[in-house]
N, C-alpha and C. Protein backbone atom coordinates (compact mmCIF):
# COMPACT_ATOMS: atom_id res chain seq x y z
N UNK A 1 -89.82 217.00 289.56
CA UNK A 1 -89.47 216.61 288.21
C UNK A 1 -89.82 217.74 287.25
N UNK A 2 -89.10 218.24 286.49
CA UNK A 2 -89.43 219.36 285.45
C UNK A 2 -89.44 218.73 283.76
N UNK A 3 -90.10 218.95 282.78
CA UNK A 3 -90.43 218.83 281.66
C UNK A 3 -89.87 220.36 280.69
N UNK A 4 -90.42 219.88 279.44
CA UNK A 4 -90.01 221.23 278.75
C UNK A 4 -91.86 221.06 278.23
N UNK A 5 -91.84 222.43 277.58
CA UNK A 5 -92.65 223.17 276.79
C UNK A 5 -92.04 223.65 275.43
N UNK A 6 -92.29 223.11 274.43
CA UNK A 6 -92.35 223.60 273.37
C UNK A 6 -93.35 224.08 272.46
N UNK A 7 -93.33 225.22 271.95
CA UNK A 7 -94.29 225.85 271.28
C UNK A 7 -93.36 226.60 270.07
N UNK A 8 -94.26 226.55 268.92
CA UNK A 8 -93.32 226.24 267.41
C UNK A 8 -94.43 227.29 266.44
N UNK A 9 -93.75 227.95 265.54
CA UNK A 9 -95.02 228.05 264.05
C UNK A 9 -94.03 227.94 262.98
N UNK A 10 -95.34 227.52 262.13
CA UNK A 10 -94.81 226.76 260.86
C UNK A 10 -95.32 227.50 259.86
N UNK A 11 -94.91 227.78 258.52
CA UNK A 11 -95.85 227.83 257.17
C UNK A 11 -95.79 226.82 256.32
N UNK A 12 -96.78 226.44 256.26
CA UNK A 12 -97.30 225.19 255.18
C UNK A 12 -97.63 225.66 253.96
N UNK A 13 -96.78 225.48 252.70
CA UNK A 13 -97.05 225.72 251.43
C UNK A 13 -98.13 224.49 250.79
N UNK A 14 -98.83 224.57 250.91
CA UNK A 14 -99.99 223.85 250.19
C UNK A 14 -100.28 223.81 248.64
N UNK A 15 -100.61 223.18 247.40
CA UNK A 15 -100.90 223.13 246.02
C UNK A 15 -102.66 223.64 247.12
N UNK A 16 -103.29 224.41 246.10
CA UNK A 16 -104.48 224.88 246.27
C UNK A 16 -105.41 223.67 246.09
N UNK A 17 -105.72 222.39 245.33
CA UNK A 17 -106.52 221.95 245.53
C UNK A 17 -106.73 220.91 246.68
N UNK A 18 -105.37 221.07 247.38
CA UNK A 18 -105.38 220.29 248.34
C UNK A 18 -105.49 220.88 250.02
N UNK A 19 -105.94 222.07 250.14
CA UNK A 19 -105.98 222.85 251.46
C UNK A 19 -106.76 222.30 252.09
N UNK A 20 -108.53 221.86 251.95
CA UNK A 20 -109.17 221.13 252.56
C UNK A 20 -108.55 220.20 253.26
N UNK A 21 -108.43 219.14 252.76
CA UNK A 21 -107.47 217.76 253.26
C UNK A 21 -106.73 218.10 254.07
N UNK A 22 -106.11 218.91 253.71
CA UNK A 22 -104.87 219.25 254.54
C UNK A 22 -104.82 219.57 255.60
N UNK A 23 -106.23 220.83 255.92
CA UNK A 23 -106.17 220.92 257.11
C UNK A 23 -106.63 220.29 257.95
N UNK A 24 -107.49 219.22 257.22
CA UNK A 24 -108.16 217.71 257.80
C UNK A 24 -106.95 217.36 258.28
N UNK A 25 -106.28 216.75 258.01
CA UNK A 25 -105.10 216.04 258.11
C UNK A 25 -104.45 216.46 259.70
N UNK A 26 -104.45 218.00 259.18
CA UNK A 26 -103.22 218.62 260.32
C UNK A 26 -104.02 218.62 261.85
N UNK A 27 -105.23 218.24 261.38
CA UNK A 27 -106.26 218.41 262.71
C UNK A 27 -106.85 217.31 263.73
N UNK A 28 -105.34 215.66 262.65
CA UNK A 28 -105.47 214.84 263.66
C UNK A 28 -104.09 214.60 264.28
N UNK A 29 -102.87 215.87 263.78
CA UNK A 29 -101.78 216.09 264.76
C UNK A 29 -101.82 216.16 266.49
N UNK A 30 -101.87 215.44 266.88
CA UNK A 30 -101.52 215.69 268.19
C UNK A 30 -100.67 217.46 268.64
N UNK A 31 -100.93 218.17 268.97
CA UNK A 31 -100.71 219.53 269.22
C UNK A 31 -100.19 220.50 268.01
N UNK A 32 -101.11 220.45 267.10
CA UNK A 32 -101.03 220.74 265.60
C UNK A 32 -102.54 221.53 265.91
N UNK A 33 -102.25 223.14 265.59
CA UNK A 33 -103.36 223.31 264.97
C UNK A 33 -103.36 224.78 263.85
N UNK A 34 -104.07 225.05 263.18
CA UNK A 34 -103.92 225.88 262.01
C UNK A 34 -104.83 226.62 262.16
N UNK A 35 -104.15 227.93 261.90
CA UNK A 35 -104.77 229.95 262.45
C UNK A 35 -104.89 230.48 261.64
N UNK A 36 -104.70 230.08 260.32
CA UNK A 36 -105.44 230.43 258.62
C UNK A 36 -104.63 230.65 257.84
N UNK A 37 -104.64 231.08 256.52
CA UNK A 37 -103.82 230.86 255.47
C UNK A 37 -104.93 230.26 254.50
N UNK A 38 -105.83 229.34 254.40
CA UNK A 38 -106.34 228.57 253.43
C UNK A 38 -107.00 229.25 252.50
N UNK A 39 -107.35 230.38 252.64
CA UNK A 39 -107.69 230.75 251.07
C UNK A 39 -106.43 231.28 250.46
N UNK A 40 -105.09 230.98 250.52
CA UNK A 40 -104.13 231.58 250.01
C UNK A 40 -103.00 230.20 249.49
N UNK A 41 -103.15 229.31 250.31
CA UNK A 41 -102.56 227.98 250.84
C UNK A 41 -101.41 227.88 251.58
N UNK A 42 -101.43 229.17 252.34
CA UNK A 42 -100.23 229.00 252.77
C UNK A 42 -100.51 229.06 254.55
N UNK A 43 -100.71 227.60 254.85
CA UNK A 43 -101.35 227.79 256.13
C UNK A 43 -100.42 228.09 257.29
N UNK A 44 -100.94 228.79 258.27
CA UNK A 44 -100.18 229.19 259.79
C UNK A 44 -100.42 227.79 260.75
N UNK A 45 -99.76 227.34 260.99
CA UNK A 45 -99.80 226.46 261.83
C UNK A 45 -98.78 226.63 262.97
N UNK A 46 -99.49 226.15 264.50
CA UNK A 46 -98.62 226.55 265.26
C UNK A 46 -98.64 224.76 265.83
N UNK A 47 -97.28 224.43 267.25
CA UNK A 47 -97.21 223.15 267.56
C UNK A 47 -97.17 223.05 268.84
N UNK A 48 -97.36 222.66 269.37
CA UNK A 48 -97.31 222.30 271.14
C UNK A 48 -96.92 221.24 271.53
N UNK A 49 -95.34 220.79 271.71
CA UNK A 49 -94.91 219.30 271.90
C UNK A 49 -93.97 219.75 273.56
N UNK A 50 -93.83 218.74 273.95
CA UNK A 50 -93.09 218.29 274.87
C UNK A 50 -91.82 218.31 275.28
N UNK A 51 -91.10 217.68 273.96
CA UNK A 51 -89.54 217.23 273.20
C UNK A 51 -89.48 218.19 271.70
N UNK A 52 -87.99 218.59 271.53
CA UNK A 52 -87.27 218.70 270.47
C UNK A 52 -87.85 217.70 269.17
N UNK A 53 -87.45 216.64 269.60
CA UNK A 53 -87.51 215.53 268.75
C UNK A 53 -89.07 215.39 267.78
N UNK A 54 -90.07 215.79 269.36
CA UNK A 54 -91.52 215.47 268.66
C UNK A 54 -92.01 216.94 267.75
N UNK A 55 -91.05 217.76 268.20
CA UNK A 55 -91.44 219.15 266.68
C UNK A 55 -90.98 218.68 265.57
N UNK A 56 -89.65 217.99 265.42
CA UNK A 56 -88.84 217.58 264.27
C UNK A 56 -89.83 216.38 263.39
N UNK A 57 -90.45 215.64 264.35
CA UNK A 57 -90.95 214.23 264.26
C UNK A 57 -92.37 215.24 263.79
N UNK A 58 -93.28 215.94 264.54
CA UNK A 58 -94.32 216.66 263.73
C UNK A 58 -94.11 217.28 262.74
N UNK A 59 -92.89 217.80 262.09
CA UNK A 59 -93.12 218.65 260.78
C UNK A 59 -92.45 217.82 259.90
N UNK A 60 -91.74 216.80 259.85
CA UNK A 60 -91.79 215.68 258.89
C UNK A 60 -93.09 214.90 258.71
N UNK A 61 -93.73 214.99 259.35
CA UNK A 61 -95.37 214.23 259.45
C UNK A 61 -95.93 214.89 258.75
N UNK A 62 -95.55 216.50 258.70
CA UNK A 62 -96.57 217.44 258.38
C UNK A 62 -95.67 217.70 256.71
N UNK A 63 -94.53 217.11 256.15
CA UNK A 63 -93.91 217.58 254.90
C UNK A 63 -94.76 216.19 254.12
N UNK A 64 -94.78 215.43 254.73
CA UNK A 64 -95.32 213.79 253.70
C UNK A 64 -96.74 213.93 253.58
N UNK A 65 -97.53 214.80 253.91
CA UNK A 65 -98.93 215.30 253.83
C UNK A 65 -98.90 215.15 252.19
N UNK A 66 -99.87 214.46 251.58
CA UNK A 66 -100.20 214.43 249.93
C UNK A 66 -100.94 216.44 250.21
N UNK A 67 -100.20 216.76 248.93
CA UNK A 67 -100.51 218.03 248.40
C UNK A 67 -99.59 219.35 249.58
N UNK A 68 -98.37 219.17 250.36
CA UNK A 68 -97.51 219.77 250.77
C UNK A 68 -96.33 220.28 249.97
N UNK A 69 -96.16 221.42 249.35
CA UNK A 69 -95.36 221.66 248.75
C UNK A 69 -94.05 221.75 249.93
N UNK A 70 -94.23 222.55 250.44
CA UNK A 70 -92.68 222.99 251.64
C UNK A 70 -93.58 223.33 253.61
N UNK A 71 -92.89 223.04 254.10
CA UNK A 71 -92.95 223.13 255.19
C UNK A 71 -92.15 223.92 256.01
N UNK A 72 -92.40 225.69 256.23
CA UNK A 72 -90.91 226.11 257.06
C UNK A 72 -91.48 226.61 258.38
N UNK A 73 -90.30 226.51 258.74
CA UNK A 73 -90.47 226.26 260.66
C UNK A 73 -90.40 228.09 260.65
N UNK A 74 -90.72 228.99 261.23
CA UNK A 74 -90.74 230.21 261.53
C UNK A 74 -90.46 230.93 262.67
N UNK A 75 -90.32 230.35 264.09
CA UNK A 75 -90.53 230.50 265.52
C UNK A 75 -90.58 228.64 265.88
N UNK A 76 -89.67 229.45 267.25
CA UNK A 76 -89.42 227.62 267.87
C UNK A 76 -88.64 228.71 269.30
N UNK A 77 -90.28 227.93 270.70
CA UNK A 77 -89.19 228.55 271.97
C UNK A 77 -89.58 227.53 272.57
N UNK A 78 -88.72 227.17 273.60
CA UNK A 78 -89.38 226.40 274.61
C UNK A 78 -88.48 226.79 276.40
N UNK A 79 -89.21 226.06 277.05
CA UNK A 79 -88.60 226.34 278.27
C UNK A 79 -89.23 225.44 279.50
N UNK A 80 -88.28 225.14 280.47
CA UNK A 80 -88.66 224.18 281.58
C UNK A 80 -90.35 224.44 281.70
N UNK A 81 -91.00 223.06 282.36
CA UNK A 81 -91.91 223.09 283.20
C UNK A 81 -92.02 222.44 284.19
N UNK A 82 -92.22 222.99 285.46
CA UNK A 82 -92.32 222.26 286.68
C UNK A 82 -93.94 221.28 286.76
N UNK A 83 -93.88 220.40 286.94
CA UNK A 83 -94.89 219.52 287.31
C UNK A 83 -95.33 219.84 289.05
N UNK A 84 -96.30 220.06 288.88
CA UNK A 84 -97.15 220.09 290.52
C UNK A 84 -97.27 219.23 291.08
N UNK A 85 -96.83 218.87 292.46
CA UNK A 85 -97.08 217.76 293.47
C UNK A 85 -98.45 217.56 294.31
């Protein structure tokens, strides 16, 4: 049985008083995690999903964040994975 791998980065435009939170927030994403930006607010976030659907489905999660100005996708690859027997 083979799966995919997806691996994604994002920039998160943040309002400055809300970067804390935010990266609170992004740090109870399920394969969400953030590689800096916060003293600027413009955080690097990269994604690790499974499905198409669950990157699309994570960065709408990640646009309804209180204090998200824009959310842009930057890099998006993915490719089969074989599961071990």
């Amino acid at each position: 049985m083979t799966g995919e791998c997806h691996i994604s980065s994002l920039v998160v435009h943040s309002r400055p008083d809300r970067v804390s939170s935010i990266v609170e927030s992004l740090s109870s994403i399920e394969g969400a995690e953030v590689h800096g930006g916060a003293e600027t607010g413009k955080l690097i976030v990269t994604l690790e999903t499974d499905t198409e659907s669950q990157v699309v489905e994570r960065i709408n999660a990640i646009q309804l964040l209180d204090g998200v100005l824009a959310t842009a996708l930057v890099f998006h690859h993915f490719e089969p994975v074989q599961e071990r027997e």
